[in-house]
Protein backbone atom coordinates (compact mmCIF):
# COMPACT_ATOMS: atom_id res chain seq x y z
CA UNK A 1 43.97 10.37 -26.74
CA UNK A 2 44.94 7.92 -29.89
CA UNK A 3 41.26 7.01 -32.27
CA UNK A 4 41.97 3.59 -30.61
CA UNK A 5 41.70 4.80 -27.36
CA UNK A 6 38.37 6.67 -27.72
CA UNK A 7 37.09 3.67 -29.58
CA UNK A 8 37.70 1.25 -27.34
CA UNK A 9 36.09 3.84 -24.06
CA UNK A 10 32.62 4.18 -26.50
CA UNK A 11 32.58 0.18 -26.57
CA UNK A 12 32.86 -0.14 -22.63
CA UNK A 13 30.27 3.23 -21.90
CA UNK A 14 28.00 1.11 -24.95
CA UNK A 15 28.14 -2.01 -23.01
CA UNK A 16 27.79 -0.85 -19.53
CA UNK A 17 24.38 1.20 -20.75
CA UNK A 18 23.29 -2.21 -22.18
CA UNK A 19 23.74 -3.93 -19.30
CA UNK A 20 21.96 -1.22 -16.89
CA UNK A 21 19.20 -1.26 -19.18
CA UNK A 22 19.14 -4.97 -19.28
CA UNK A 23 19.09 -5.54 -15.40
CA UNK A 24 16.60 -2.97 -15.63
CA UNK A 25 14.07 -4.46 -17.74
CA UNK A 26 14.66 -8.14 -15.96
CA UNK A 27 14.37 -6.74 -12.42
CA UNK A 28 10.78 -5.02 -13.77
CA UNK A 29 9.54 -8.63 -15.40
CA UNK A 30 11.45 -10.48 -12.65
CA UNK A 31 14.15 -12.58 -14.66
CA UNK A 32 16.83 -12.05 -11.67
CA UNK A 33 14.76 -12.47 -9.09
CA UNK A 34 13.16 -15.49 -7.34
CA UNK A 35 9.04 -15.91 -8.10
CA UNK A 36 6.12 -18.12 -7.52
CA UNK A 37 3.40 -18.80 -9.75
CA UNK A 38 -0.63 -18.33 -9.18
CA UNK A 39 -2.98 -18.40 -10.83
CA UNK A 40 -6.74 -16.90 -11.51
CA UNK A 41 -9.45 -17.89 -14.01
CA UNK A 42 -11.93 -15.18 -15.78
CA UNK A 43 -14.77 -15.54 -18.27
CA UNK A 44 -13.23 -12.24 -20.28
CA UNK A 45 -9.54 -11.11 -19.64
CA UNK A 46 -10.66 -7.52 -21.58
CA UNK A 47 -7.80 -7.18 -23.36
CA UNK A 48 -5.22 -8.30 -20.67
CA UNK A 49 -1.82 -9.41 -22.35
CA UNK A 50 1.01 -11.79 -21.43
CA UNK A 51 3.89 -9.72 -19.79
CA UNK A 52 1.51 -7.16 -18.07
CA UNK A 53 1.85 -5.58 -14.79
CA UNK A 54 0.59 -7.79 -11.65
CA UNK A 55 0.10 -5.21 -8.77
CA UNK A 56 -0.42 -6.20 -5.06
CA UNK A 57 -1.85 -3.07 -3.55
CA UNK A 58 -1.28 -0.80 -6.17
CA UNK A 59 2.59 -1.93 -6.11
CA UNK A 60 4.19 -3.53 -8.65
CA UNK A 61 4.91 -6.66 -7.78
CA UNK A 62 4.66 -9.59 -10.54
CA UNK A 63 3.75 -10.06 -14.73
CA UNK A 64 1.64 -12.28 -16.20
CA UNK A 65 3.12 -14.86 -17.57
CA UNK A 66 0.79 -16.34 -19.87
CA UNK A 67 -2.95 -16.45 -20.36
CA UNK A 68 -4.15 -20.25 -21.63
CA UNK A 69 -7.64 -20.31 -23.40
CA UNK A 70 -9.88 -23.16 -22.10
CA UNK A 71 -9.85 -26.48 -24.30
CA UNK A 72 -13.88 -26.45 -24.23
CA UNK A 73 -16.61 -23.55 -24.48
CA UNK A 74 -18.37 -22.81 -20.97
CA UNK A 75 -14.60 -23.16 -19.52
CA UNK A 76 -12.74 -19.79 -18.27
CA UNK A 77 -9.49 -18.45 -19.66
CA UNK A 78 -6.52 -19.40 -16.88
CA UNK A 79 -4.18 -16.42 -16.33
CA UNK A 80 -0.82 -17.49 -14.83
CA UNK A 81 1.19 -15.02 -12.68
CA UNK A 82 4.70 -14.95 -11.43
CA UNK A 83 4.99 -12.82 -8.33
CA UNK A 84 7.86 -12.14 -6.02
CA UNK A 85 8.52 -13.71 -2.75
CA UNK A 86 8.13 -9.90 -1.14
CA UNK A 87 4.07 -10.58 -1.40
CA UNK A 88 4.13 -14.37 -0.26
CA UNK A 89 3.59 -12.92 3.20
CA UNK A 90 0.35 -10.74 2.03
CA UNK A 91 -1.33 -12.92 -0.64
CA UNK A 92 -3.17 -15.37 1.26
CA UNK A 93 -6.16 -18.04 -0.02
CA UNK A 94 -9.19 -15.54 0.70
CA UNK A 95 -7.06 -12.99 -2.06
CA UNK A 96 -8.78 -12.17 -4.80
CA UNK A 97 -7.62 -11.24 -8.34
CA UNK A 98 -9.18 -8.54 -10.79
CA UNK A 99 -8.46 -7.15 -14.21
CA UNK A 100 -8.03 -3.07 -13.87
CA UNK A 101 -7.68 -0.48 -16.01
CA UNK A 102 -5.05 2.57 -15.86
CA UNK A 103 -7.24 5.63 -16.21
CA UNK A 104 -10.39 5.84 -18.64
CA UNK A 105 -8.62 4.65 -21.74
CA UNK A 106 -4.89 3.08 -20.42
CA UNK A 107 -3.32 -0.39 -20.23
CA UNK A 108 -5.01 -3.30 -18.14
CA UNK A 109 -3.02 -4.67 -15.32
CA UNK A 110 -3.75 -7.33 -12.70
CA UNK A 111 -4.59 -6.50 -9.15
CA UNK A 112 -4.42 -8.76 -6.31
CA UNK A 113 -6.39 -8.05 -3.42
CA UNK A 114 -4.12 -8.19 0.63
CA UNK A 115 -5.44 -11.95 2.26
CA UNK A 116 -7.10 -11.37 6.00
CA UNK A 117 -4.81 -12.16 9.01
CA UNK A 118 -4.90 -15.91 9.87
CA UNK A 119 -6.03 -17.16 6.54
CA UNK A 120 -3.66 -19.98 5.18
CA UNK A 121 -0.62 -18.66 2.84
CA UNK A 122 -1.46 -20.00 -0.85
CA UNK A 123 1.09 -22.06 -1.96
CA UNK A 124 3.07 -22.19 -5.68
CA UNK A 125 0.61 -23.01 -8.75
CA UNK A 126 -2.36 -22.14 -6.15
CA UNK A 127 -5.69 -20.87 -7.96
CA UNK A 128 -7.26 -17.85 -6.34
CA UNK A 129 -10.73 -16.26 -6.79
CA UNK A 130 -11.43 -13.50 -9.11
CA UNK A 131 -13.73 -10.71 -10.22
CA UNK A 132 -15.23 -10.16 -13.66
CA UNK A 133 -13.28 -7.49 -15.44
CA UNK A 134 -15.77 -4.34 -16.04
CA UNK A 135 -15.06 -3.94 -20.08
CA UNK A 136 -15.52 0.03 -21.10
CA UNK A 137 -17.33 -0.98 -24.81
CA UNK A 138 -20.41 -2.47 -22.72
CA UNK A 139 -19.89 1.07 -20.47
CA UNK A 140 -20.09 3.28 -23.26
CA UNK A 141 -22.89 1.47 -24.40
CA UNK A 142 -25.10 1.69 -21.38
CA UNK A 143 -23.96 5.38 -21.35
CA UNK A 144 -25.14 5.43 -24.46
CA UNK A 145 -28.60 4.15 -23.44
CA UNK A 146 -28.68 6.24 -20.25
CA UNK A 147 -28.20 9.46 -22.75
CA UNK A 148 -30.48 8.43 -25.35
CA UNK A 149 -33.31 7.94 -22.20
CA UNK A 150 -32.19 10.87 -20.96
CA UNK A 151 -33.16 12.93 -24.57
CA UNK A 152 -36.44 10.95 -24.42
CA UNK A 153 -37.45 11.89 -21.11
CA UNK A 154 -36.80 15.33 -21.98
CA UNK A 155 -38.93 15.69 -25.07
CA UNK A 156 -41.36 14.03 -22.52
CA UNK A 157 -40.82 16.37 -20.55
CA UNK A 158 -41.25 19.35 -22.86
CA UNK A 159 -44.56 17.90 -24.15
CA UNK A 160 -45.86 17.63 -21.06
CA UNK A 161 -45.59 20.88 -19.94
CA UNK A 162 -47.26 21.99 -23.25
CA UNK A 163 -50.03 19.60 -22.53
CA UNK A 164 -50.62 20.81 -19.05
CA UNK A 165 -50.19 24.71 -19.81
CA UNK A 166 -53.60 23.96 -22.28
CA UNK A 167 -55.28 22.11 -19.57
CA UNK A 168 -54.87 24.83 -17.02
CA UNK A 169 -56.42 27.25 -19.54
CA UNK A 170 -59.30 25.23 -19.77
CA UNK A 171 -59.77 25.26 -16.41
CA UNK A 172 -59.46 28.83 -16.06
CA UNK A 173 -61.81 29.20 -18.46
CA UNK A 174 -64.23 26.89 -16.60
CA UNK A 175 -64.22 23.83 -19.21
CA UNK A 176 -64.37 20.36 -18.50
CA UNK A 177 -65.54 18.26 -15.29
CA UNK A 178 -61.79 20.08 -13.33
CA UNK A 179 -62.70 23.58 -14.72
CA UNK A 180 -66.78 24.05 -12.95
CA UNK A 181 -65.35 22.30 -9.85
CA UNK A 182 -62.85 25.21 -9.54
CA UNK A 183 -65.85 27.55 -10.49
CA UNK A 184 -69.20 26.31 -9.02
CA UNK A 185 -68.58 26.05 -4.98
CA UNK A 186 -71.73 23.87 -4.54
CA UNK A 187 -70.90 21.08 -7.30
CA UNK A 188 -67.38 21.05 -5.26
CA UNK A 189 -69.22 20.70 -1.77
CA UNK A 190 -71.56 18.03 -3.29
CA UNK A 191 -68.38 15.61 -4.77
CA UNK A 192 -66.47 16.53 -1.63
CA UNK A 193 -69.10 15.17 0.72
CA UNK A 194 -69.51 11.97 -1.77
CA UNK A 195 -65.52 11.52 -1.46
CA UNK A 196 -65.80 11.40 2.40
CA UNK A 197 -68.49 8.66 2.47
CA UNK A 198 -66.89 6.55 0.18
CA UNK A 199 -63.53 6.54 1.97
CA UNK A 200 -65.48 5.55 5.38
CA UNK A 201 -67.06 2.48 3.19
CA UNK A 202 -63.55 1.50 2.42
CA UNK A 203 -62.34 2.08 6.01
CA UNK A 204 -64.66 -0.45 7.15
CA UNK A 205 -64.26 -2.95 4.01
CA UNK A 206 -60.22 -2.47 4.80
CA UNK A 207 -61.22 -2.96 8.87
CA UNK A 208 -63.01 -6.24 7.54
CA UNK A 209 -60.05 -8.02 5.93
CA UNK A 210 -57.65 -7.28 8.46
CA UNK A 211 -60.13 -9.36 11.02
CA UNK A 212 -60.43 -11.92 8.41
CA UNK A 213 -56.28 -12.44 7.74
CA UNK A 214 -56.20 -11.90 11.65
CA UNK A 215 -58.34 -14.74 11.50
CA UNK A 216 -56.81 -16.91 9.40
CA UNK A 217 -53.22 -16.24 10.52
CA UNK A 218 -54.90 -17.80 13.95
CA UNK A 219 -56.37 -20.29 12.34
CA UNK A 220 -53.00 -21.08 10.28
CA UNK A 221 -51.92 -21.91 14.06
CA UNK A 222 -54.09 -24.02 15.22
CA UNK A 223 -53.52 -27.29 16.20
CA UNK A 224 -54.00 -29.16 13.27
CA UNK A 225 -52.53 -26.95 10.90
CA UNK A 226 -49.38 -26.19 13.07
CA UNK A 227 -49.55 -30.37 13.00
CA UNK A 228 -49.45 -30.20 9.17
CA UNK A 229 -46.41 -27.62 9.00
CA UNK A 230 -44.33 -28.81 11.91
CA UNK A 231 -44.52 -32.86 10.43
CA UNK A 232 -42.43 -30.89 7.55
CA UNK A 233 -39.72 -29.50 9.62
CA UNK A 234 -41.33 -25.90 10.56
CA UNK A 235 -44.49 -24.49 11.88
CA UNK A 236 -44.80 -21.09 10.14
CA UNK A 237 -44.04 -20.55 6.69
CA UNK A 238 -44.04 -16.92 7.02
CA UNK A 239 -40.35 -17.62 9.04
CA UNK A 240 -39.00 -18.95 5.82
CA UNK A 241 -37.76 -15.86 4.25
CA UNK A 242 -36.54 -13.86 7.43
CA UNK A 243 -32.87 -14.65 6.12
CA UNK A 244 -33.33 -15.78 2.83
CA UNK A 245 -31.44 -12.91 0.14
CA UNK A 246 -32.95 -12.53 -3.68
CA UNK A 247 -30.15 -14.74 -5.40
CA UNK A 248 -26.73 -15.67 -5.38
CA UNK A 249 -23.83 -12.89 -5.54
CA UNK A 250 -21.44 -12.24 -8.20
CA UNK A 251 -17.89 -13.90 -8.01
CA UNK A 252 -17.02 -17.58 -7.92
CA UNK A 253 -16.81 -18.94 -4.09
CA UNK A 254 -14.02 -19.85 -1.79
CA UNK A 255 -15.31 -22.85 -0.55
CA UNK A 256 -18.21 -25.18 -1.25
CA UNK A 257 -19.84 -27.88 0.28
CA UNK A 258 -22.83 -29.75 -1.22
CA UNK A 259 -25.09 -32.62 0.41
CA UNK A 260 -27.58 -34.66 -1.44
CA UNK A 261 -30.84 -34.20 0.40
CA UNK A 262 -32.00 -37.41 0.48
CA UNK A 263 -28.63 -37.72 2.70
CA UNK A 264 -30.05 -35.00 5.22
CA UNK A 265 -34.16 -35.13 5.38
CA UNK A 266 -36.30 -38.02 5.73
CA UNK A 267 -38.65 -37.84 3.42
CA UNK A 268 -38.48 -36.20 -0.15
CA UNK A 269 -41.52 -34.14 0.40
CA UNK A 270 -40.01 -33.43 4.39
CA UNK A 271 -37.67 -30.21 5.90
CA UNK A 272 -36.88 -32.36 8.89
CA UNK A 273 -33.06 -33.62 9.25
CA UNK A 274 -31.99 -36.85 9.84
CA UNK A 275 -28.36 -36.79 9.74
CA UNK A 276 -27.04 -34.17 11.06
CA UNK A 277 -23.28 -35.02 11.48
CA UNK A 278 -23.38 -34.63 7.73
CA UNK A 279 -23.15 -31.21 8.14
CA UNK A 280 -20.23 -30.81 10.43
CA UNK A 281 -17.37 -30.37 8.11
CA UNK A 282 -19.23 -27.01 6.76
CA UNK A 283 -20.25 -25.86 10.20
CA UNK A 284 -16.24 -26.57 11.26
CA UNK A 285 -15.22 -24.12 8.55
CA UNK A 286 -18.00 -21.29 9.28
CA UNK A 287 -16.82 -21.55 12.54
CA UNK A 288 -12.65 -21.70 12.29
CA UNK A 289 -12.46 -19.45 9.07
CA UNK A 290 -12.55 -15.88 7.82
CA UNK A 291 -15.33 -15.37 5.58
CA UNK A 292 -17.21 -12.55 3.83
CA UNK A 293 -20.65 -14.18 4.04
CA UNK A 294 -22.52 -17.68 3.53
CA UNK A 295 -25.73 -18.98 1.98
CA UNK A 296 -27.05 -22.62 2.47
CA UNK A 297 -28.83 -23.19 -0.98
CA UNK A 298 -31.82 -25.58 -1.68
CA UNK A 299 -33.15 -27.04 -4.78
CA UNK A 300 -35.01 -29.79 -5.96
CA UNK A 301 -35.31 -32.15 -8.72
CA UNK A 302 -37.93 -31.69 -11.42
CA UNK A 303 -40.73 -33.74 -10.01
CA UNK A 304 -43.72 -32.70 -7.93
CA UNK A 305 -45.52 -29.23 -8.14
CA UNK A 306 -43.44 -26.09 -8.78
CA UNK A 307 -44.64 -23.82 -6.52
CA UNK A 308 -44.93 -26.35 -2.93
CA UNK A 309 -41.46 -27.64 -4.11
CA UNK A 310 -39.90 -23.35 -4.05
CA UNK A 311 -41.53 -23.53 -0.55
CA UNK A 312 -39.96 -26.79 0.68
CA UNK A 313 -36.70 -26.12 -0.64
CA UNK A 314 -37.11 -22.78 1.55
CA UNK A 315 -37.79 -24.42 4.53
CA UNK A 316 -34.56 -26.85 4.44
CA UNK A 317 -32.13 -24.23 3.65
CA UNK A 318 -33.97 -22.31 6.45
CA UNK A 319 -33.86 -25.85 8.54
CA UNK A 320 -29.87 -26.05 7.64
CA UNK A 321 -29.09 -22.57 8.64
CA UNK A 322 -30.72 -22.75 12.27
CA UNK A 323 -28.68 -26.11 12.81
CA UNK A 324 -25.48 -24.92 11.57
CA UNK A 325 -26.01 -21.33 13.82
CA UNK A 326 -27.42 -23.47 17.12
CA UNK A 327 -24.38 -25.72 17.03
CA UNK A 328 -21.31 -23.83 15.89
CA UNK A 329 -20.22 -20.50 16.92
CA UNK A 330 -20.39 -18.20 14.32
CA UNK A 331 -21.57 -14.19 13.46
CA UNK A 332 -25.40 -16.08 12.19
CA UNK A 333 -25.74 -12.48 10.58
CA UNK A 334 -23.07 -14.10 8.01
CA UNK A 335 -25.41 -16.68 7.27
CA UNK A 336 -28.30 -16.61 4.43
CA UNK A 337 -30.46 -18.93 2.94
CA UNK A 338 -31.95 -19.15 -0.37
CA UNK A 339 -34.36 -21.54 -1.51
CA UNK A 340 -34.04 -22.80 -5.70
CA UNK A 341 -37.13 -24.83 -5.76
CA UNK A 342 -37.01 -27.08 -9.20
CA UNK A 343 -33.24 -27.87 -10.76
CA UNK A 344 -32.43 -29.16 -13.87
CA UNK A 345 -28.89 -29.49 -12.55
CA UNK A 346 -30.13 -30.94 -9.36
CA UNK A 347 -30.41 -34.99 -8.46
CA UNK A 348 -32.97 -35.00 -10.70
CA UNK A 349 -32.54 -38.51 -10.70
CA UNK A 350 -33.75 -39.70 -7.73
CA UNK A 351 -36.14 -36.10 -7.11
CA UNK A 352 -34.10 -35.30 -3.96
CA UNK A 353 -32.40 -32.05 -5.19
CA UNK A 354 -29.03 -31.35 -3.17
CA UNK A 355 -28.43 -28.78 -0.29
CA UNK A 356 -25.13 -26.61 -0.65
CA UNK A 357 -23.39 -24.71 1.73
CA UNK A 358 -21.39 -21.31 -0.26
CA UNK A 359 -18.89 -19.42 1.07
CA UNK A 360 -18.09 -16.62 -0.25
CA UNK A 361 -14.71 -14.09 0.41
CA UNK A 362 -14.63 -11.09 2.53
CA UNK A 363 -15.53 -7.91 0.35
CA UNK A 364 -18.17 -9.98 -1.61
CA UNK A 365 -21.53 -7.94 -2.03
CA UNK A 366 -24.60 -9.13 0.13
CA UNK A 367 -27.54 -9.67 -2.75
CA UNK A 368 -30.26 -7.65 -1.15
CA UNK A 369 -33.18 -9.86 1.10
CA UNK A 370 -36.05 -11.06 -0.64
CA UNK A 371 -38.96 -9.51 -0.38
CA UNK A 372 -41.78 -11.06 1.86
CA UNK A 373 -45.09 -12.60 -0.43
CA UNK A 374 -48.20 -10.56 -0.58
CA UNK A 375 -51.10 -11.69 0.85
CA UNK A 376 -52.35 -12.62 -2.27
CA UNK A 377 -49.23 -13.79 -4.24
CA UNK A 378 -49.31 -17.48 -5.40
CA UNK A 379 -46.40 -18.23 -3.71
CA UNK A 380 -48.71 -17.93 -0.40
CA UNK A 381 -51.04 -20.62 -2.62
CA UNK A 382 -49.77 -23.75 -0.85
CA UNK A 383 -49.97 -22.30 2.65
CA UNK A 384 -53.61 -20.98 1.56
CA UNK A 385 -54.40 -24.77 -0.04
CA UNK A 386 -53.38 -26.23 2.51
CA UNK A 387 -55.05 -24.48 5.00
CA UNK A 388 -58.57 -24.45 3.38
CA UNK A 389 -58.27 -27.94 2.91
CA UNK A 390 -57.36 -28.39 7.03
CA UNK A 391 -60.38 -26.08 8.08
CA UNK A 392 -62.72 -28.38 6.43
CA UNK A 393 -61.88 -31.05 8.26
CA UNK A 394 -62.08 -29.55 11.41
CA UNK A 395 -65.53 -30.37 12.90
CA UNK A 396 -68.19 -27.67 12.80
CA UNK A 397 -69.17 -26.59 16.60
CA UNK A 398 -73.10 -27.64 17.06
């Protein structure tokens, strides 16, 4: 074969690699292929980079395109995707989008959650929810913390052993108050018979205030206080926090729908509802969508007293959430409540507050129920107030 012969074969082989590895590289960022765009915003993209992998299931199936900073602080940074029509039938609106990490120490990539069955397709340019990224520097650092405890805990530990190895010698040799219990039977009988008589006093003081709260929880119902309550929108205030969770989940929400309250209760100090209808467009959607869970939130503005305005706000998301489960047909186990009391960000204006109605995606972590008030806590002060205030105007018996 002539030299212009083999030159001219090492230019075609040359160009025919170049071209594989071109198609290559275009079919992996998706320059040949046909695409849509979403996108997702996030407070931190933790070191996510234009042209990284988008993966629908673990597949790849998209890059990112470009990430655009926000114009103002407070605002997120806006990650635009390009994704192949392959996943068009899989993404839907309830998909969410999350910033991963391959391995411990490896690239970040995009994952986009699979939509549930009958939840509208999202369309080109859509937004989609998204998850805070979990960044490995504030990891280490807690592991950091968690390791430095864990040394403390163990010195602790080591100290306390040494402590209690000289107070069993002690006792052993009969020192202290512990030590002539062990060794003088009769001072032990004597204290032991003291012990039982004063748990028997207790018995009956603890017997006593269970008739009195019996007492008062009866008198809580009677009919002037159960006047006082249900002229508020609810009788018992001890129903308010049967459904009502701690706080509000992480994530952003799928769908929102807020109401002032002077649009849906009477009065501003009231939990009774006077427009109703107002509330059917959120009902509609509990009722004809997919959905992870919902909580109808209630705040106020920043007049009145703190502590009666956390127990009214209570009572109308309470008062919100029994309408919405009598009327439309929804799983009501779906449905929590959680009441704000005082809002900066609320109509603070006219000293309404607003009622909102969250929905959040499927996946989305239940916050934990609150716990019910003590007997004694002050958020049981109004109920308390109120009642004291009630029983002295009910006329003594002769």
């Amino acid at each position: 074969m002539s030299r212009a012969a083999r030159l001219g074969a090492f230019i075609i082989v040359s160009l025919t690699i170049l071209a594989a590895g071109i198609f290559i590289i275009g079919g992996k960022k998706y320059l040949f292929s046909s695409t849509y765009e979403l996108k997702a915003q996030f407070d931190n993209v933790a070191g996510l980079d234009a042209g990284g992998d988008v993966r629908v299931g673990g597949v790849h199936s998209g890059t990112v395109h470009s990430i655009v900073l926000p114009n103002r602080p407070g605002e997120k940074v806006t990650v635009i995707m390009d994704l192949g029509k392959s996943t068009h039938e899989i993404i839907k609106q309830d998909s969410v989008a999350a910033i991963e990490t391959e391995g411990l120490l490896g690239n970040q990539y995009l994952s986009i959650s699979f939509g549930s069955a009958g939840t509208a397709d999202v369309r080109d340019g859509d937004t989609i929810a998204s998850q805070p990224p979990l960044e490995m520097a504030a990891l280490f650092k807690k592991t950091s913390d968690i390791l430095d405890s864990s040394q403390q805990a163990i010195q602790n530990a080591t100290r306390a052993t040494a402590n209690l190895d000289s107070i069993s010698a002690k006792i052993n040799t009969g020192q202290g108050t512990v030590g002539a219990l062990v060794n003088d039977k009769q001072l032990y009988s004597n204290l032991e018979q003291t012990t039982a008589t004063m748990q028997n006093t207790m018995l009956q003081a603890q017997a006593g205030v269970t008739d009195f709260q019996e007492n008062m929880e009866a008198l809580k119902h009677n009919f002037f206080l159960r006047g006082y309550y249900k002229s508020r929108g609810y009788e018992d205030s001890a129903e308010l926090a049967k459904d009502e969770i701690a706080g509000l989940p992480q994530g952003t929400p799928t769908k929102a729908f807020t109401y002032p309250t002077k649009q849906l209760f009477d009065k501003q100090d009231s939990a009774k509802l006077k427009n109703q209808k107002s509330l059917s467009a959120g009902g509609e959607f509990l009722a004809n969508n997919p959905f992870g869970f919902a909580v109808v939130v209630a705040s106020a503005g920043m007049e009145g007293d703190t502590q009666k305005d956390l127990v009214l706000t209570e009572a109308r998301a309470m008062v919100v959430r029994e309408y919405l489960v009598e009327n439309f047909g929804f799983d009501d186990s779906q449905l929590k409540t959680l009441g704000m009391g005082k809002q900066t960000d609320a109509n603070s204006a006219a000293g309404w507050g607003t009622v909102q109605i969250l929905i959040y995606p499927a996946g989305t972590e239940i916050p934990p129920s609150k716990q019910p008030p003590a007997a004694t806590s002050s958020k049981a002060a109004p109920d308390q107030a109120v009642q004291a205030s009630t029983a002295a105007a009910i006329p003594k018996p002769q």
